[in-house]
N, C-alpha and C. Protein backbone atom coordinates (compact mmCIF):
# COMPACT_ATOMS: atom_id res chain seq x y z
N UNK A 1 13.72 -87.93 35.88
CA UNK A 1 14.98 -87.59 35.25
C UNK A 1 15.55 -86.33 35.89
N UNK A 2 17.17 -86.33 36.39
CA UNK A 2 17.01 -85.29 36.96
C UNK A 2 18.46 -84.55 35.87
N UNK A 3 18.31 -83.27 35.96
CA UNK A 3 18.70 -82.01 34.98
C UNK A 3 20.36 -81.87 35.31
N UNK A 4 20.89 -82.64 36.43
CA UNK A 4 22.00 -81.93 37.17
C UNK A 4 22.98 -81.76 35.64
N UNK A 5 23.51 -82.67 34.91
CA UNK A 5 24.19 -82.35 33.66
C UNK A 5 24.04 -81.05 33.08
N UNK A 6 22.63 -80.64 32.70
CA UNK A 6 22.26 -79.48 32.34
C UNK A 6 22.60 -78.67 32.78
N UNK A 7 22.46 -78.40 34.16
CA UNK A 7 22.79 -77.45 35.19
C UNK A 7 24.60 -77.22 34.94
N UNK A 8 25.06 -78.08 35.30
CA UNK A 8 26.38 -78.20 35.47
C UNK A 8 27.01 -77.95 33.51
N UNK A 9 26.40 -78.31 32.58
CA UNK A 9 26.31 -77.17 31.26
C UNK A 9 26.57 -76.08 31.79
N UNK A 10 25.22 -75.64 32.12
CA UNK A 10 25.07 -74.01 32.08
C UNK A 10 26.29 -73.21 32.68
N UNK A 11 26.76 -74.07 33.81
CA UNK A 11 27.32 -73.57 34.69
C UNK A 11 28.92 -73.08 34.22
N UNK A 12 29.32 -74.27 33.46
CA UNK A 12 30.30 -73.81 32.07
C UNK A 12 30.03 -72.83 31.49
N UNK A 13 29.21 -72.47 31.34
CA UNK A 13 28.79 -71.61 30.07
C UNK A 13 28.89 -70.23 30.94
N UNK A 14 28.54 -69.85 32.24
CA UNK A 14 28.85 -68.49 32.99
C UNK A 14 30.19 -68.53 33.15
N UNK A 15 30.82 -69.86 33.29
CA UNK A 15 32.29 -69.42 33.83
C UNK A 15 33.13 -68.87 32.30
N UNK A 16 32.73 -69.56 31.22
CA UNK A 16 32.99 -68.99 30.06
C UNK A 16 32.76 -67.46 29.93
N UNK A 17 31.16 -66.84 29.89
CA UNK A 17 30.94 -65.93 29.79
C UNK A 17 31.96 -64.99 30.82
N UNK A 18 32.49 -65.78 32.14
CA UNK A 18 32.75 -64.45 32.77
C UNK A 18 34.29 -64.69 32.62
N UNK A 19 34.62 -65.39 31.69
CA UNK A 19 36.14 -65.28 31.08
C UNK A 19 36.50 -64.02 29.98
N UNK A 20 35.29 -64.33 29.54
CA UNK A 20 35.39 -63.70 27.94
C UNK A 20 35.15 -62.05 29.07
N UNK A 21 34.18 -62.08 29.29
CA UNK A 21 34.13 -60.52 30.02
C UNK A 21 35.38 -59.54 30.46
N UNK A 22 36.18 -60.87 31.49
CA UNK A 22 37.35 -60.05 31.62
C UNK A 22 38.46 -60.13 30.60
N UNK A 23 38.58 -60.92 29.56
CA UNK A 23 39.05 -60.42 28.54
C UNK A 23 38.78 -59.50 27.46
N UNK A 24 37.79 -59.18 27.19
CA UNK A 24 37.00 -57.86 27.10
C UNK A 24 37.93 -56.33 27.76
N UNK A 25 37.36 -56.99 29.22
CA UNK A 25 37.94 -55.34 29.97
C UNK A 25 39.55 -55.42 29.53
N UNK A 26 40.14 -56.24 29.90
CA UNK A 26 41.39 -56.19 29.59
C UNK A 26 42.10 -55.07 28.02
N UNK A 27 41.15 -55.93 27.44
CA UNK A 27 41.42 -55.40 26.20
C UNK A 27 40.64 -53.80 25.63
N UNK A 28 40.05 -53.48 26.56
CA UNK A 28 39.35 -51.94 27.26
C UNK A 28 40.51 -51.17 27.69
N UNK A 29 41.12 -52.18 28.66
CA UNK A 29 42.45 -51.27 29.31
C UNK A 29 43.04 -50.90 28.42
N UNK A 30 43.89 -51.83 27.65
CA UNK A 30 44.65 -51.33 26.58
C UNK A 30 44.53 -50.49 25.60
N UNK A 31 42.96 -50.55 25.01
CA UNK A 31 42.92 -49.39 24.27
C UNK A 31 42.83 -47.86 24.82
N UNK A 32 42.18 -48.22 25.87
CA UNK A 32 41.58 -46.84 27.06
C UNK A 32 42.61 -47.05 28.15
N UNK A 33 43.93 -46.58 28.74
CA UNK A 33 44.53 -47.15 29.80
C UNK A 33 44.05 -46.13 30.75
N UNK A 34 42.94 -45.31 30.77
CA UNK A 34 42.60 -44.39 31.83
C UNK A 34 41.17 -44.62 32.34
N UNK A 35 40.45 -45.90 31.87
CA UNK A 35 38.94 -45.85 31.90
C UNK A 35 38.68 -46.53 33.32
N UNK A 36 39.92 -47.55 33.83
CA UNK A 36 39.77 -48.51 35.17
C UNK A 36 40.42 -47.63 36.17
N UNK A 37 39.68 -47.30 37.04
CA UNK A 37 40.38 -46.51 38.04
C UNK A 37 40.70 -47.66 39.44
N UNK A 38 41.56 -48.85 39.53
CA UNK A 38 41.85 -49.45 40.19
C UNK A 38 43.02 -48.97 40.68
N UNK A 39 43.66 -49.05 41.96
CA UNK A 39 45.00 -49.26 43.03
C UNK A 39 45.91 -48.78 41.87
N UNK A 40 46.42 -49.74 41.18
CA UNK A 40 48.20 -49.88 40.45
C UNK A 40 47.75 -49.39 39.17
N UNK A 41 46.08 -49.45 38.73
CA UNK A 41 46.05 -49.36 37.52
C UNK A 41 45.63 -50.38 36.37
N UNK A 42 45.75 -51.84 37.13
CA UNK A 42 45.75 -52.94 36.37
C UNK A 42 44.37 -53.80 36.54
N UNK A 43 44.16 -54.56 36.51
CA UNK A 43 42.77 -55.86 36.73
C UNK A 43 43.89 -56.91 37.26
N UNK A 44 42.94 -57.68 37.97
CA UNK A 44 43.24 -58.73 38.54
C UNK A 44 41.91 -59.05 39.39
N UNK A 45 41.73 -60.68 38.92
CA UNK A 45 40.66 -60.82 39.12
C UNK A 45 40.09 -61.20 40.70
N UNK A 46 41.60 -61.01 41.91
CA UNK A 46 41.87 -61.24 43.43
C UNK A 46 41.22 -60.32 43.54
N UNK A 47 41.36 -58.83 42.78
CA UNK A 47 41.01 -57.67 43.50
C UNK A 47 39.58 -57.16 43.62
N UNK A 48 39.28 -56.53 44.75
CA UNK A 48 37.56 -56.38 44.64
C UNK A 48 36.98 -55.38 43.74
N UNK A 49 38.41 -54.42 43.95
CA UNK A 49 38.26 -53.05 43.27
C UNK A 49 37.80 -53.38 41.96
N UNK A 50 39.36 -54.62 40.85
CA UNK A 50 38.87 -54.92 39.51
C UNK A 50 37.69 -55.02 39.57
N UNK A 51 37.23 -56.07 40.12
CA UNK A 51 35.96 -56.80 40.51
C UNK A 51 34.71 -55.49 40.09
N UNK A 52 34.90 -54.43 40.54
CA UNK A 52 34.10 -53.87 40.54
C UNK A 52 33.46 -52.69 39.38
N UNK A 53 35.03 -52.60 38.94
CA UNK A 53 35.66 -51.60 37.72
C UNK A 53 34.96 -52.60 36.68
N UNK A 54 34.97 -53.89 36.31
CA UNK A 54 34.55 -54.57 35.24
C UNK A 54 33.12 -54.57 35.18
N UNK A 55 32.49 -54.95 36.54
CA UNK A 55 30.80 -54.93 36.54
C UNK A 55 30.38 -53.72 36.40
N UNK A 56 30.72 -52.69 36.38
CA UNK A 56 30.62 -51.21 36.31
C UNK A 56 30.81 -50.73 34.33
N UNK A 57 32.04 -51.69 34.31
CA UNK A 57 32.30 -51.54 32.52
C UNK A 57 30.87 -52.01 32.01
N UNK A 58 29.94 -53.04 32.59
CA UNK A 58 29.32 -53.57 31.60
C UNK A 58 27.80 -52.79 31.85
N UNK A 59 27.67 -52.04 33.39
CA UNK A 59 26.34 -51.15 33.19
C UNK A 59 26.63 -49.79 32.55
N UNK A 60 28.20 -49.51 32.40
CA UNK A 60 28.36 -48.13 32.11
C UNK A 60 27.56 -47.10 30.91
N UNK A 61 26.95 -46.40 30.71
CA UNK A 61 26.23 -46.00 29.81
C UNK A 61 27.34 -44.87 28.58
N UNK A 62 28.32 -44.83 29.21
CA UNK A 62 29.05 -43.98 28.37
C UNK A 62 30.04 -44.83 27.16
N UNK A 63 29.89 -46.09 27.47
CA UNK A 63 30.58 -47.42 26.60
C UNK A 63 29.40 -47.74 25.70
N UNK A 64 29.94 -47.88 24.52
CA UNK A 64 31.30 -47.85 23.83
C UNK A 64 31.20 -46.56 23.15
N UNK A 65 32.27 -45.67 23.54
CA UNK A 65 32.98 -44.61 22.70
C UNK A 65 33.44 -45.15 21.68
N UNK A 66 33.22 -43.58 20.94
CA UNK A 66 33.59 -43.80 19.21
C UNK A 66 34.96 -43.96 19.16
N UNK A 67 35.76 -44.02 20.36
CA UNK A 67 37.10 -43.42 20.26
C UNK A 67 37.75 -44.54 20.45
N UNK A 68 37.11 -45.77 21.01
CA UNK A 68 37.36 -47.12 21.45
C UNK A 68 36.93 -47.76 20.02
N UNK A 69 36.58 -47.64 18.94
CA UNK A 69 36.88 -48.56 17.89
C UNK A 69 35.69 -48.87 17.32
N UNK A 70 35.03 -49.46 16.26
CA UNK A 70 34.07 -50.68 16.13
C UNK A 70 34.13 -51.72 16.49
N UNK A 71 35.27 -52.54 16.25
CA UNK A 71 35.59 -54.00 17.13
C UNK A 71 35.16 -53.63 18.83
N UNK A 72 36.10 -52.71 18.95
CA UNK A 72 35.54 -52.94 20.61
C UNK A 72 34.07 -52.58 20.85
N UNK A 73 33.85 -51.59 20.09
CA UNK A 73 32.27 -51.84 20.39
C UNK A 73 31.33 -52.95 20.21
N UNK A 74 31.61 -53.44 19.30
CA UNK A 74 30.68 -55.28 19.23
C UNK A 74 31.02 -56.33 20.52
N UNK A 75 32.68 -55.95 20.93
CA UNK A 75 32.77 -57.27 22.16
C UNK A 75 31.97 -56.73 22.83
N UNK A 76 31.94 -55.15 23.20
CA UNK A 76 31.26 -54.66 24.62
C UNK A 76 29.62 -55.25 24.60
N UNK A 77 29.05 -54.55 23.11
CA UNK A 77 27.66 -55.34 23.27
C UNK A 77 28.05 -56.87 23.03
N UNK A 78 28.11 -57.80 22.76
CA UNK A 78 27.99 -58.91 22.90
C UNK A 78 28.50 -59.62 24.52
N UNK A 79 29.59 -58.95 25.04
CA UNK A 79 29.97 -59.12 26.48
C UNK A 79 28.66 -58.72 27.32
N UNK A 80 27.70 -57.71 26.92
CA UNK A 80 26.81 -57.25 27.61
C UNK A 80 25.35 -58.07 27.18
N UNK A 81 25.24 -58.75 26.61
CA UNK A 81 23.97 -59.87 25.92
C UNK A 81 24.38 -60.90 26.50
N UNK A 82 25.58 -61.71 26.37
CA UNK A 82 25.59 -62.82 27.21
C UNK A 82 25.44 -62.50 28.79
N UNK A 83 26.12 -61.40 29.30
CA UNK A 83 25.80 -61.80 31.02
C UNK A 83 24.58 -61.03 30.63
N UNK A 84 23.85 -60.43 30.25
CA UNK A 84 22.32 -60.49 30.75
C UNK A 84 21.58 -62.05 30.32
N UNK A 85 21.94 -62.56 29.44
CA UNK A 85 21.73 -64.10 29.59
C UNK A 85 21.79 -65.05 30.84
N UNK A 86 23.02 -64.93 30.90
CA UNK A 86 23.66 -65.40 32.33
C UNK A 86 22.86 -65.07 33.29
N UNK A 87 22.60 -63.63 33.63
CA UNK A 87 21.79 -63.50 35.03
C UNK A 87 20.08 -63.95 34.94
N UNK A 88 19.44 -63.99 33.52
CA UNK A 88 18.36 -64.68 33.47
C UNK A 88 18.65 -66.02 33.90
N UNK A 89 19.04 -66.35 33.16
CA UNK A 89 19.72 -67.94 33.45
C UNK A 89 19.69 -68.50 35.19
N UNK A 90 20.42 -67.94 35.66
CA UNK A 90 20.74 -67.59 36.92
C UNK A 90 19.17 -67.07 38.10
N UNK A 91 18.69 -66.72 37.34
CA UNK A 91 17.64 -66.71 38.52
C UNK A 91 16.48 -67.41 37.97
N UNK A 92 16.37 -68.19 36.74
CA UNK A 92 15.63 -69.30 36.17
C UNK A 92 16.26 -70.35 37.32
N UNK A 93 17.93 -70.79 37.39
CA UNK A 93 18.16 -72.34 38.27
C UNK A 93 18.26 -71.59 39.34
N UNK A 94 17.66 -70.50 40.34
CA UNK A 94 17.33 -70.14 41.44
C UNK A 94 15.89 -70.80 41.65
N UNK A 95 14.92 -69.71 40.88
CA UNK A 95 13.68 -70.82 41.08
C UNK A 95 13.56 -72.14 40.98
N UNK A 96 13.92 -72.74 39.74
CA UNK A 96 13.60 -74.16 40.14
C UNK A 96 14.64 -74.59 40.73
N UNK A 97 15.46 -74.19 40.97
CA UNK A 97 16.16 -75.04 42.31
C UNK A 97 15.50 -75.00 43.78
N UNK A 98 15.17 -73.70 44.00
CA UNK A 98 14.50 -73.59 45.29
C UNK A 98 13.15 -73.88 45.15
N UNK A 99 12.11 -73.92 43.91
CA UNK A 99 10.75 -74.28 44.43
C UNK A 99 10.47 -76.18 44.01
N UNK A 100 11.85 -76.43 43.19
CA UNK A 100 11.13 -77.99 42.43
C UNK A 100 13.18 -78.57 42.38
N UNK A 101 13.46 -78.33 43.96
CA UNK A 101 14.82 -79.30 43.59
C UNK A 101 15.15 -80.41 43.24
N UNK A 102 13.92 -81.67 43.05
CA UNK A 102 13.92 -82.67 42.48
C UNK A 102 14.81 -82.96 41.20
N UNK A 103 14.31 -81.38 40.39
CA UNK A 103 14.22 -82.07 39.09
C UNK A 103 16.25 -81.88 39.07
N UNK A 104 16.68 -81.08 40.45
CA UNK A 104 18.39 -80.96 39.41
C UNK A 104 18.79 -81.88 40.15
N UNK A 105 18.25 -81.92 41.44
CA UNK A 105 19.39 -83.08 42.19
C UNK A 105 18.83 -84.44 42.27
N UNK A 106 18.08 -84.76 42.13
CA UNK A 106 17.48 -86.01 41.70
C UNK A 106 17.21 -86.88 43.04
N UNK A 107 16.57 -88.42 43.07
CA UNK A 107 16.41 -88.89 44.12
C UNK A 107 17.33 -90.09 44.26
């Protein structure tokens, strides 16, 4: 039996997670419009800079300030539980993809 469905689940499920993330930061900007130090100021998800300003939002140790809300503090931890999900996840269908590819791509 091979898993590829599963896989291709999961795989929904990061592109989800990394929706919700940048709607998250977005909604970071707005309350904080000084916390993303990108080009114009804005996110966009072309840019490497955003790109980098958001993965940075989610190791940052100084988030969530008291000054940013309670709501925003629950998306931030919950934005920050799913992608550490995600990257387990993610190097779980690394291994068995690379040591037992049978089981996703089948024969």
């Amino acid at each position: 039996m091979a898993y590829g469905h599963i896989v291709d689940a999961l795989g929904l499920a990061v592109i989800g997670i990394n929706l919700m993330t940048w709607r998250v930061a977005k909604q970071l900007r707005a309350v904080d419009p000084g916390y993303f130090k990108t080009r114009d100021g804005s996110l966009h998800w072309w840019d490497i800079a955003s790109m980098n300003a958001v993965v940075g939002m989610l190791f940052d140790r100084h988030l969530p300030a008291t000054k940013h809300g309670q709501d925003m503090r629950w998306r931030l931890i919950v934005v920050r539980v799913l992608n550490a999900i995600a990257m387990a996840a993610g190097m779980i269908f690394l291994w068995v993809g690379l040591s037992q590819p049978w089981l996703i791509f089948g024969k």
